[in-house]
N, C-alpha and C. Protein backbone atom coordinates (compact mmCIF):
# COMPACT_ATOMS: atom_id res chain seq x y z
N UNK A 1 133.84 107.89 110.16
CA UNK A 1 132.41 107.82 110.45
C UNK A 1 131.62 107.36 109.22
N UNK A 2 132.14 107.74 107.95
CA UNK A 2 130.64 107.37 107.01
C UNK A 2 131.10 105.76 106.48
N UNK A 3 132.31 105.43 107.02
CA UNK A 3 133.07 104.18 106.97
C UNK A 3 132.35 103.09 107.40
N UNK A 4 131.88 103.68 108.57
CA UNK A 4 130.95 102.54 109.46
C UNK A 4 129.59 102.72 109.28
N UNK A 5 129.22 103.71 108.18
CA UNK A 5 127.67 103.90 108.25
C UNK A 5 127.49 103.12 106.71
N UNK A 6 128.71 103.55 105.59
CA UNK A 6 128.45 102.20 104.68
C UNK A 6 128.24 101.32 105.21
N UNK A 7 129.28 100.61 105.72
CA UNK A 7 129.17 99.07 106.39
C UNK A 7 127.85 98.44 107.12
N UNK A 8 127.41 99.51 107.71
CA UNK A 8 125.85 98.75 108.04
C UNK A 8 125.09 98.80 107.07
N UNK A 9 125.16 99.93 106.49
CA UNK A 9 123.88 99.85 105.18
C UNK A 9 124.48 98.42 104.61
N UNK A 10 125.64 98.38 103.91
CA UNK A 10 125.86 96.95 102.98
C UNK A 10 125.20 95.92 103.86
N UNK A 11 125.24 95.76 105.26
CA UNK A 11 124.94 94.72 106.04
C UNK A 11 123.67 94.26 105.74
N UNK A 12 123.16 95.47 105.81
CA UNK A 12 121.39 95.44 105.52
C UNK A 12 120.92 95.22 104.53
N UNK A 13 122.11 95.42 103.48
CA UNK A 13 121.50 95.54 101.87
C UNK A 13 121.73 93.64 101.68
N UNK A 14 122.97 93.17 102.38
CA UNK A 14 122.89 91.80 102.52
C UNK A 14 121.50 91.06 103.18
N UNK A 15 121.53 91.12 103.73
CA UNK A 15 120.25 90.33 104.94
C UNK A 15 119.26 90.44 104.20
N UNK A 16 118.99 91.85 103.25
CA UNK A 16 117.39 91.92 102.23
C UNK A 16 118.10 91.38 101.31
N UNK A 17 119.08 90.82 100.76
CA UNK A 17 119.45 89.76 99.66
C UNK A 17 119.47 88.21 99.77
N UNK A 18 119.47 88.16 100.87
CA UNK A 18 119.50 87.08 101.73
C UNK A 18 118.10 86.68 102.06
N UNK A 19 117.60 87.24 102.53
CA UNK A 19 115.76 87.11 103.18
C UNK A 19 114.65 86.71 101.79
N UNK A 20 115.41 87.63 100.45
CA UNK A 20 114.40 87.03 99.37
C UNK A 20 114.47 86.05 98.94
N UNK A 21 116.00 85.49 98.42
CA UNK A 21 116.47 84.22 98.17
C UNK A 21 115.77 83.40 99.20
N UNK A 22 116.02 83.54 100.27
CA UNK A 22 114.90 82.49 101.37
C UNK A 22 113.35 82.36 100.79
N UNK A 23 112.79 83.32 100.96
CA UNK A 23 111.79 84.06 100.37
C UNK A 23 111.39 82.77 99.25
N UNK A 24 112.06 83.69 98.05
CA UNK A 24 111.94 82.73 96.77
C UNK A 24 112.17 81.12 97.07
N UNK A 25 112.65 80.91 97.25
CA UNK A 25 113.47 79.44 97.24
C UNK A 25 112.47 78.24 98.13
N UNK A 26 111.53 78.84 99.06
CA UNK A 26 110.65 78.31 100.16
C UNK A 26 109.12 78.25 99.45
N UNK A 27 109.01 79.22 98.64
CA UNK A 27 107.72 79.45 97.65
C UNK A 27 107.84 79.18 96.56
N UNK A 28 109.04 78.48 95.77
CA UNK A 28 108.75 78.29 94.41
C UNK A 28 109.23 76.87 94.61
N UNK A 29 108.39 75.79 94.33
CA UNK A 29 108.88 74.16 94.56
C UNK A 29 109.66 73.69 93.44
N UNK A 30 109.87 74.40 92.12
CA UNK A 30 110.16 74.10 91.39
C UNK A 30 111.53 73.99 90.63
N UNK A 31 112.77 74.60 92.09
CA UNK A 31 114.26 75.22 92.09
C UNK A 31 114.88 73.53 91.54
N UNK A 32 115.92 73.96 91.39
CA UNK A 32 116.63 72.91 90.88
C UNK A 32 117.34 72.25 92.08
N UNK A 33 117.97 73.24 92.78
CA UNK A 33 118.80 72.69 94.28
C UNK A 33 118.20 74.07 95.20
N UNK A 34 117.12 73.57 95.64
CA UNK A 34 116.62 74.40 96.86
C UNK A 34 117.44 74.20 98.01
N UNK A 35 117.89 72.78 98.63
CA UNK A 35 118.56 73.00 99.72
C UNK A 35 120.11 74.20 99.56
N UNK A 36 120.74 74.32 98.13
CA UNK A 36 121.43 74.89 98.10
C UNK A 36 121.31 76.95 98.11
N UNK A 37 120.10 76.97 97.46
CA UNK A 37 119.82 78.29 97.88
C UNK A 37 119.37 78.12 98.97
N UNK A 38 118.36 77.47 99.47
CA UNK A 38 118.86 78.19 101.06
C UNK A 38 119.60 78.19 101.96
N UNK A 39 120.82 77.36 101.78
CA UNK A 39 122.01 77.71 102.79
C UNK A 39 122.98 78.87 102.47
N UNK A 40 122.73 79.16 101.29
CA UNK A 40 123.40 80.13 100.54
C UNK A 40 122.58 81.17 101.06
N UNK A 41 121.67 81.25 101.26
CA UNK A 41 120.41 82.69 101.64
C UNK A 41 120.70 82.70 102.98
N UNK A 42 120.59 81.44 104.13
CA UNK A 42 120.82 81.22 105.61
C UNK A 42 122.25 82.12 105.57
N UNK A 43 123.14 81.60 104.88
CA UNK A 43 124.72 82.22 104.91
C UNK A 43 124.86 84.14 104.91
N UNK A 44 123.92 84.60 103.80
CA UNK A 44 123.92 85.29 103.47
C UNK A 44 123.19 86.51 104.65
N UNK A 45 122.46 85.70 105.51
CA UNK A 45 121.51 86.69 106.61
C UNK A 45 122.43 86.82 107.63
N UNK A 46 122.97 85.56 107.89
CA UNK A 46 124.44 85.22 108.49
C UNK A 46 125.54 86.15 108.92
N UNK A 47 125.99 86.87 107.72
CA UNK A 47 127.29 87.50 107.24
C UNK A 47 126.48 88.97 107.39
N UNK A 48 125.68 89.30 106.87
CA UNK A 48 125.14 90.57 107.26
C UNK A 48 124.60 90.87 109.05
N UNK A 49 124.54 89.94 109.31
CA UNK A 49 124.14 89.80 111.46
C UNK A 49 125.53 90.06 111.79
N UNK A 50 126.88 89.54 111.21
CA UNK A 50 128.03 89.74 111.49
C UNK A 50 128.53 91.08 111.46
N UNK A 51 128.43 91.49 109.90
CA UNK A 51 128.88 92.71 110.12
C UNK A 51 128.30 93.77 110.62
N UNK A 52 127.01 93.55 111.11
CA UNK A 52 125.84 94.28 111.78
C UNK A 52 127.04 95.17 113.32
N UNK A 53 127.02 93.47 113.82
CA UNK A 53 127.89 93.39 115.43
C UNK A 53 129.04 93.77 115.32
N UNK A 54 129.61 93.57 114.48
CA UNK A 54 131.27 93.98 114.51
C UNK A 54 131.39 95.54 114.33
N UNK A 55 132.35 95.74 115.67
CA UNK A 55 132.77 97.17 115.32
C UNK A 55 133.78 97.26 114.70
N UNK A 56 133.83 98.50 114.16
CA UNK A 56 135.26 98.97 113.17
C UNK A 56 136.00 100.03 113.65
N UNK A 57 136.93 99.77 113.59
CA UNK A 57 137.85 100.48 114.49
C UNK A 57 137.62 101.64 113.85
């Protein structure tokens, strides 16, 4: 049980790591490779929606 209650928190702690990098990267014009943080941030909201859904045995 607290197996699967980490796992969502990390999920969540991803997606708010993910959402600022978006965040940042959309409001500051000045990034070096913006398209690359935000597929890296898109990826990152991504992988946390995943492990959101996935159950664990």
């Amino acid at each position: 049980m607290g197996f699967v209650i980490a796992e969502k928190f990390f999920a969540l702690l991803i997606i708010l790591i993910g959402a600022i990098i978006i965040h940042s990267t959309l409001t500051s014009p000045d990034l070096v490779f913006p398209l690359f943080f935000s597929v890296s941030g898109l990826a990152l909201v991504l992988l946390g929606i995943f492990m959101i859904l996935a159950k664990t045995s």
